[in-house]
N, C-alpha and C. Protein backbone atom coordinates (compact mmCIF):
# COMPACT_ATOMS: atom_id res chain seq x y z
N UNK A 1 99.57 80.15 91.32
CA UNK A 1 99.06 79.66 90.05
C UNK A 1 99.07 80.82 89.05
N UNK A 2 99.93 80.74 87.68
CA UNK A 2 99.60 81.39 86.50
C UNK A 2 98.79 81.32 85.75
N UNK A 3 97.69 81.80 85.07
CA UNK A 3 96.72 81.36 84.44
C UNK A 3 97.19 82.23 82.93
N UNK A 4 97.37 81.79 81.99
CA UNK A 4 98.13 82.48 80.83
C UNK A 4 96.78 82.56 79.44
N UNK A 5 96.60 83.79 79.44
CA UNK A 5 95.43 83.92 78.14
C UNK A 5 95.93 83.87 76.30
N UNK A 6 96.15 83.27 76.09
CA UNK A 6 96.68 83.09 74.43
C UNK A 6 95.67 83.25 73.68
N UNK A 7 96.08 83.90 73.11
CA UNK A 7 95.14 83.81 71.54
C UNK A 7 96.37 83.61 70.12
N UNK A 8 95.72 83.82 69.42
CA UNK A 8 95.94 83.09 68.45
C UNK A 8 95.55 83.94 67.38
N UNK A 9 96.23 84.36 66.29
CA UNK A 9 96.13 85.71 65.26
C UNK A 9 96.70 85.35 63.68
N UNK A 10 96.13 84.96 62.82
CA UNK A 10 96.76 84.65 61.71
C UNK A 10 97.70 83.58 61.90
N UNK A 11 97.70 82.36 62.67
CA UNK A 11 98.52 81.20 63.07
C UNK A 11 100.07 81.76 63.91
N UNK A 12 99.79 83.20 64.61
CA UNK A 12 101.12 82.84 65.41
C UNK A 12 99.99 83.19 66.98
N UNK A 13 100.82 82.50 67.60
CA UNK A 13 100.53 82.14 68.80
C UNK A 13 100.85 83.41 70.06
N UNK A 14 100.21 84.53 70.58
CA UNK A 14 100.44 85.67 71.67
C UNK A 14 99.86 85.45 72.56
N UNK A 15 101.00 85.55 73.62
CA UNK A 15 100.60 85.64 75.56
C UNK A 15 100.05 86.84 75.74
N UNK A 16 98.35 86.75 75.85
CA UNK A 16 98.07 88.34 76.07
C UNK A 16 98.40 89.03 77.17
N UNK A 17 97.50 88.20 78.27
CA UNK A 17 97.68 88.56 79.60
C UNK A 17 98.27 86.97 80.62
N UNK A 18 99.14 87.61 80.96
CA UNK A 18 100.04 86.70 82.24
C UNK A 18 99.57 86.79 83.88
N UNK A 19 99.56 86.47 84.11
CA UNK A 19 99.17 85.88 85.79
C UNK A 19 98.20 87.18 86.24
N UNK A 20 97.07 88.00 85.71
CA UNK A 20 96.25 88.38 85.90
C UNK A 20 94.93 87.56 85.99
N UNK A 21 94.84 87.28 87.54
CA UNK A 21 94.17 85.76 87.49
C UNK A 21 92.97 86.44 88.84
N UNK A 22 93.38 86.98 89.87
CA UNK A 22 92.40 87.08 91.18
C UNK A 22 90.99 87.70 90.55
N UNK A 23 90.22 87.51 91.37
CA UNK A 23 88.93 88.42 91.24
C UNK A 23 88.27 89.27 91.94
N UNK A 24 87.85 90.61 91.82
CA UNK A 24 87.91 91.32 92.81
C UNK A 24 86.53 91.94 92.98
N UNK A 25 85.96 92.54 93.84
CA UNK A 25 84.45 93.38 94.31
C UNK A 25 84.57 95.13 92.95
N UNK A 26 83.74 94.60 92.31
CA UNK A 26 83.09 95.99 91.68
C UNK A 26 82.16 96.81 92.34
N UNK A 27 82.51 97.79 92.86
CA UNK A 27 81.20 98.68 93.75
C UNK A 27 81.14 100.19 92.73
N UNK A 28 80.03 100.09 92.95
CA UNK A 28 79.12 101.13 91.95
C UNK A 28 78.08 102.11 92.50
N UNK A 29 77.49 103.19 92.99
CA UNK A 29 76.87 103.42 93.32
C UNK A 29 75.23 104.24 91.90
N UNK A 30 74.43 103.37 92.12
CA UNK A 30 73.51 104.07 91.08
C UNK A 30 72.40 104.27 91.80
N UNK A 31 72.09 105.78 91.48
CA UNK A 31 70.63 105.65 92.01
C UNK A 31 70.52 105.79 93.45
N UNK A 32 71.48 106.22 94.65
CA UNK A 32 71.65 106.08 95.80
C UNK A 32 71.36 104.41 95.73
N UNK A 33 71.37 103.82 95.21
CA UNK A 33 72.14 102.26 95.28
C UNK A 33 73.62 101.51 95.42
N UNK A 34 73.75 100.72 96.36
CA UNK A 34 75.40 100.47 96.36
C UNK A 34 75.17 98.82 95.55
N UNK A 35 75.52 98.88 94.01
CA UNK A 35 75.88 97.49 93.64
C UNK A 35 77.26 97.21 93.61
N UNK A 36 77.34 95.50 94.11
CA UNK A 36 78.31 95.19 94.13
C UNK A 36 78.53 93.70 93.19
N UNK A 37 79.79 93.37 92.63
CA UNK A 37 79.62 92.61 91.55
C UNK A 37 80.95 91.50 91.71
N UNK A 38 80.98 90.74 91.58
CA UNK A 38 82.51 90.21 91.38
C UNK A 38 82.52 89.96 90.08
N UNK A 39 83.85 91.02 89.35
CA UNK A 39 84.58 90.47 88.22
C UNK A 39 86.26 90.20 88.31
N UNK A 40 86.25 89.24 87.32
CA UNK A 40 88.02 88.93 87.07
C UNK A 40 88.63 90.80 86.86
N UNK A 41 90.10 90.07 87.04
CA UNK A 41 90.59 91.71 86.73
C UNK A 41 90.64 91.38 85.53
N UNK A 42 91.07 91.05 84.64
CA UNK A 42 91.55 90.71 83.24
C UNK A 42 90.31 91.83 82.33
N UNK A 43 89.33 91.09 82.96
CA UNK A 43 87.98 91.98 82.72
C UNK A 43 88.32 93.62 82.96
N UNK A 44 89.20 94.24 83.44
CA UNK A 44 89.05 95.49 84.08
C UNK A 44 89.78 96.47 82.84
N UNK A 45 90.84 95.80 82.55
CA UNK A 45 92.24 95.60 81.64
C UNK A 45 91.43 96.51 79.92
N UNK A 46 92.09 97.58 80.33
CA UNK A 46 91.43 98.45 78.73
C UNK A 46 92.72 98.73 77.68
N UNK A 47 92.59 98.93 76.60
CA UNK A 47 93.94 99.64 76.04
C UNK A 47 94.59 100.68 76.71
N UNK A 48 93.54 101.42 77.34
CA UNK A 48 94.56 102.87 78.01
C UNK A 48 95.01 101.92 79.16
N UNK A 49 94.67 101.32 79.93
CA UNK A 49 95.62 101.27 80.88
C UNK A 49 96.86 100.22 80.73
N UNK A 50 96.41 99.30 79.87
CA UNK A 50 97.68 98.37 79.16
C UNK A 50 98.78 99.34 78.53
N UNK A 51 98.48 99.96 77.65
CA UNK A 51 99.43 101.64 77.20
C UNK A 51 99.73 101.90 78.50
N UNK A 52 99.09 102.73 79.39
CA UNK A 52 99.98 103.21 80.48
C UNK A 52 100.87 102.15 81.02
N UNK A 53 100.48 101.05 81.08
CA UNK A 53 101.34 100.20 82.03
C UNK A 53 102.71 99.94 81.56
N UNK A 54 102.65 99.75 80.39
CA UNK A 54 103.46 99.09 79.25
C UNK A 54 104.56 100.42 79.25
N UNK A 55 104.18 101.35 79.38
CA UNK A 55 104.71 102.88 79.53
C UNK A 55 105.42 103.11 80.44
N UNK A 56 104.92 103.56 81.46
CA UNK A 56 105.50 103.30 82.80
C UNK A 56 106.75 102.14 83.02
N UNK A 57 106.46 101.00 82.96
CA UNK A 57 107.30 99.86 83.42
C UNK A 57 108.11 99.88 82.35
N UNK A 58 108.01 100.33 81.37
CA UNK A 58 109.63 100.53 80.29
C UNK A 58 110.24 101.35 80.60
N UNK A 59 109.94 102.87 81.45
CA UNK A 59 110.55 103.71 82.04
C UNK A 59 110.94 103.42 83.13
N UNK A 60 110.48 102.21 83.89
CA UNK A 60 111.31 101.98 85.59
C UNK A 60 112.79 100.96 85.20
N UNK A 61 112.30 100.11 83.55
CA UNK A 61 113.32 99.41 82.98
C UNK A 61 114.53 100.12 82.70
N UNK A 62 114.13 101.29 82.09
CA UNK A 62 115.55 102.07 81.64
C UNK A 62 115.25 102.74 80.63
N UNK A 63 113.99 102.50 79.87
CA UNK A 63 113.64 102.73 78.47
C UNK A 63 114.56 104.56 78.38
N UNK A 64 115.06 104.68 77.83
CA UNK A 64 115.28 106.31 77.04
C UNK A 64 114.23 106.86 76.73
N UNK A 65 113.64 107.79 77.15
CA UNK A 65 112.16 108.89 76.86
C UNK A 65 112.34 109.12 75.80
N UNK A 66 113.09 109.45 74.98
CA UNK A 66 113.34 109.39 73.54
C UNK A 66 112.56 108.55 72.37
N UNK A 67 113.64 107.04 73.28
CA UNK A 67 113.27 106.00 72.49
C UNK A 67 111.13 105.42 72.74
N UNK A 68 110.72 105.76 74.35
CA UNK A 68 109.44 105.43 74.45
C UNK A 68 108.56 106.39 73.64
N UNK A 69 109.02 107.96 73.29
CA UNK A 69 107.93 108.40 72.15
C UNK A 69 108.05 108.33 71.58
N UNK A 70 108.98 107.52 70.76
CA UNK A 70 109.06 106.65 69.25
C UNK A 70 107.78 105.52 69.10
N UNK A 71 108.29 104.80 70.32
CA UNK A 71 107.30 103.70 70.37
C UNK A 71 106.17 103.92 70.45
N UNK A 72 105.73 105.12 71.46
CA UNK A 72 103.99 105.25 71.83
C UNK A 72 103.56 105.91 70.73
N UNK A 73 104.33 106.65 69.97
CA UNK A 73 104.05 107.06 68.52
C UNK A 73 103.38 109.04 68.72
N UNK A 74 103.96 109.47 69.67
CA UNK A 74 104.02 110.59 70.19
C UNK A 74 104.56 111.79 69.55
N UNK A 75 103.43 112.64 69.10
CA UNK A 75 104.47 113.74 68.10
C UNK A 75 105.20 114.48 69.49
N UNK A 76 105.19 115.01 70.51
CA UNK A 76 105.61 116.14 71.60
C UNK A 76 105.92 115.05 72.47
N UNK A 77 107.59 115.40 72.84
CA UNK A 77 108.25 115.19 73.81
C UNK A 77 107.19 115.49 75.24
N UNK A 78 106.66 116.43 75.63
CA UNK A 78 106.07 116.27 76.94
C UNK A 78 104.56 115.60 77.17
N UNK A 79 104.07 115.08 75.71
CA UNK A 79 103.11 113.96 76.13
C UNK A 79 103.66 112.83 76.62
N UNK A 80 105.06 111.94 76.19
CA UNK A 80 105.51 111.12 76.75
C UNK A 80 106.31 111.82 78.31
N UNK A 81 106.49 112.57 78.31
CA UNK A 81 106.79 113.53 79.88
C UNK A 81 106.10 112.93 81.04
N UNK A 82 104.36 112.96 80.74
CA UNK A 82 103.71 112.68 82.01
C UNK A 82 103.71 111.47 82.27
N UNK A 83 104.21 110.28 81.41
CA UNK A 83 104.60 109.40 81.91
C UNK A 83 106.02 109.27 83.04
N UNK A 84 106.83 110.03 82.75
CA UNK A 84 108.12 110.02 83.26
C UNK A 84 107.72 110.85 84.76
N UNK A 85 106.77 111.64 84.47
CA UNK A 85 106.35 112.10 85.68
C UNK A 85 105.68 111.25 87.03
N UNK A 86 105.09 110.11 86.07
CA UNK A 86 104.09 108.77 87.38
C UNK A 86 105.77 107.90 87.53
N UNK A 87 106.56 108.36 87.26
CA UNK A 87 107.59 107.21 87.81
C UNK A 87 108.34 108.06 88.38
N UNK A 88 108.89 109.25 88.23
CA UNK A 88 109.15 110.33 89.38
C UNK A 88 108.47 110.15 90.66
N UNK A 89 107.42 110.46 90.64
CA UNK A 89 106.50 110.32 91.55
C UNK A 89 107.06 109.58 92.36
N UNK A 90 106.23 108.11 91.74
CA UNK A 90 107.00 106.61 92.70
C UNK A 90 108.30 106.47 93.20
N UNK A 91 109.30 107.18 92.30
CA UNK A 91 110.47 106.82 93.05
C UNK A 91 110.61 107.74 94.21
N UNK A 92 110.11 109.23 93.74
CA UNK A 92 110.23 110.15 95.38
C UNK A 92 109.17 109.37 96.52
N UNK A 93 108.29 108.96 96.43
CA UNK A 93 107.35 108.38 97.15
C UNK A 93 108.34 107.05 97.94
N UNK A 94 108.69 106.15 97.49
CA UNK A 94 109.14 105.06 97.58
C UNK A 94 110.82 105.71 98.45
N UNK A 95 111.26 106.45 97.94
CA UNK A 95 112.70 107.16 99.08
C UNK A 95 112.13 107.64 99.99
N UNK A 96 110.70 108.53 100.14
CA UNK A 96 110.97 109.33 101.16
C UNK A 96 110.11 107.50 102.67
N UNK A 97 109.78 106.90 102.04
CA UNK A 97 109.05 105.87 102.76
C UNK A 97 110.58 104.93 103.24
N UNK A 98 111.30 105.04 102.72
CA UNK A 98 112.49 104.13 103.28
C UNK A 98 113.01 104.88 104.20
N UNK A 99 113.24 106.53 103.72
CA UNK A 99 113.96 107.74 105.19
C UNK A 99 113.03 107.71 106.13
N UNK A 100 111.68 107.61 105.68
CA UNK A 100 111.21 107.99 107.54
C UNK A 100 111.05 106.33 108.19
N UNK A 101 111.10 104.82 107.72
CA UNK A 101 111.12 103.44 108.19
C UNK A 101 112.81 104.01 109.13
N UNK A 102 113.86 104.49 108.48
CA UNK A 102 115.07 104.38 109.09
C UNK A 102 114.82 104.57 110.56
N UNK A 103 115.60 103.76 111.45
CA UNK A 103 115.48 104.22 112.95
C UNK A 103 116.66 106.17 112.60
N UNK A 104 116.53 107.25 113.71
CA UNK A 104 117.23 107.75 114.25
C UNK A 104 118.66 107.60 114.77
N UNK A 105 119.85 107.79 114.58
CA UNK A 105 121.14 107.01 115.13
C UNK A 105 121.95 108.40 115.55
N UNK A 106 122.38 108.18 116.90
CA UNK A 106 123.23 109.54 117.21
C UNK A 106 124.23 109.03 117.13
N UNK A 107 124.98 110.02 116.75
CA UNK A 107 126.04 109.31 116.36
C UNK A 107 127.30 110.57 117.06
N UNK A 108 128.91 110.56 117.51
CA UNK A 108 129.56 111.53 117.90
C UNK A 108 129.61 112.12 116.27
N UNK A 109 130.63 113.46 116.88
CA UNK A 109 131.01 114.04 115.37
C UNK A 109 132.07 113.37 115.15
N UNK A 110 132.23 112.95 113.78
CA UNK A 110 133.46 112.70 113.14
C UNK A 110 134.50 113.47 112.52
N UNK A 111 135.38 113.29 112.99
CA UNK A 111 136.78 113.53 113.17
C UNK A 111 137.32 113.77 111.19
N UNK A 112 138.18 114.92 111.21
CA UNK A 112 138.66 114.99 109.68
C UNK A 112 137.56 115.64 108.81
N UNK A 113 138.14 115.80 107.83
CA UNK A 113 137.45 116.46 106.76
C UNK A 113 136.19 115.52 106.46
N UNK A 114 135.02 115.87 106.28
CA UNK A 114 133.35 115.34 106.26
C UNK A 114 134.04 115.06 104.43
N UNK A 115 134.31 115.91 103.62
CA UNK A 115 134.49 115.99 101.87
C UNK A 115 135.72 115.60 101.93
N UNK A 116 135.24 113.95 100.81
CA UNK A 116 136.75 113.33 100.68
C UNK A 116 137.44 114.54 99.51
N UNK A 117 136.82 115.13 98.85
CA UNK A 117 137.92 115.91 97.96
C UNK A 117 138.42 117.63 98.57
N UNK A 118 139.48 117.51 98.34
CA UNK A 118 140.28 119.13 98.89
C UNK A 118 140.23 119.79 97.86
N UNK A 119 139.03 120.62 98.55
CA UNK A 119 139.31 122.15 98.03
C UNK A 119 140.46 122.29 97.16
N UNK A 120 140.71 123.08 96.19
CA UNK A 120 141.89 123.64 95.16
C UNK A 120 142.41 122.83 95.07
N UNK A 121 142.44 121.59 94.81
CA UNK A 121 143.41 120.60 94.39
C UNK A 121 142.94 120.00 93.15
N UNK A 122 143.79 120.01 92.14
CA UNK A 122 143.65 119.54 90.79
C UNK A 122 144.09 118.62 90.53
């Protein structure tokens, strides 16, 4: 199930939030007290992390770092950086989790040159 939040702004019609629908345990500790709460996530959902998200996932799209500190409205190339850095991250995270799932394979040595290109040849 999608549950789609619209609002409505000077008569045009915006999908705010899309299938941000489950609800989850808020735990808090106050006071050597453990409260616990159920809120929607939608509820959780701030500008900074809509910005980050929106950030991030244009950089796993393809966005040009260029073109995203245009958009985020970024005077310095390496404030939009540490974004490019949480998707670095994920992608080394996410390779090195597929090399160690691989089984082990022995394999003989293979025969012929390992480098399809020869040395000094132009």
């Amino acid at each position: 199930e999608v549950v789609r939040i619209i609002r409505v702004i000077d008569g045009d019609t915006y999908e705010v939030l899309a299938g941000v629908v489950a609800s989850m345990e808020l735990v808090e500790s106050v006071g050597g007290r453990v409260l616990k709460k159920q809120v929607e996530k939608w509820e959780l959902v701030t500008m900074h992390t809509a910005r980050h998200t929106f950030a991030t996932q244009s950089l796993l799209r393809g966005m040009p770092i260029e073109v995203l500190q245009k958009v985020l409205g970024h005077a310095k190339i390496q404030t939009t950086m540490l974004y490019a850095k949480v998707v670095e991250d994920l992608q080394h995270r996410t390779m090195r989790q597929v090399w160690e799932e691989l089984p082990v394979v022995e394999t003989e040595a293979v025969p012929g040159p390992v480098c399809a290109v020869v040395p000094g040849a132009a």
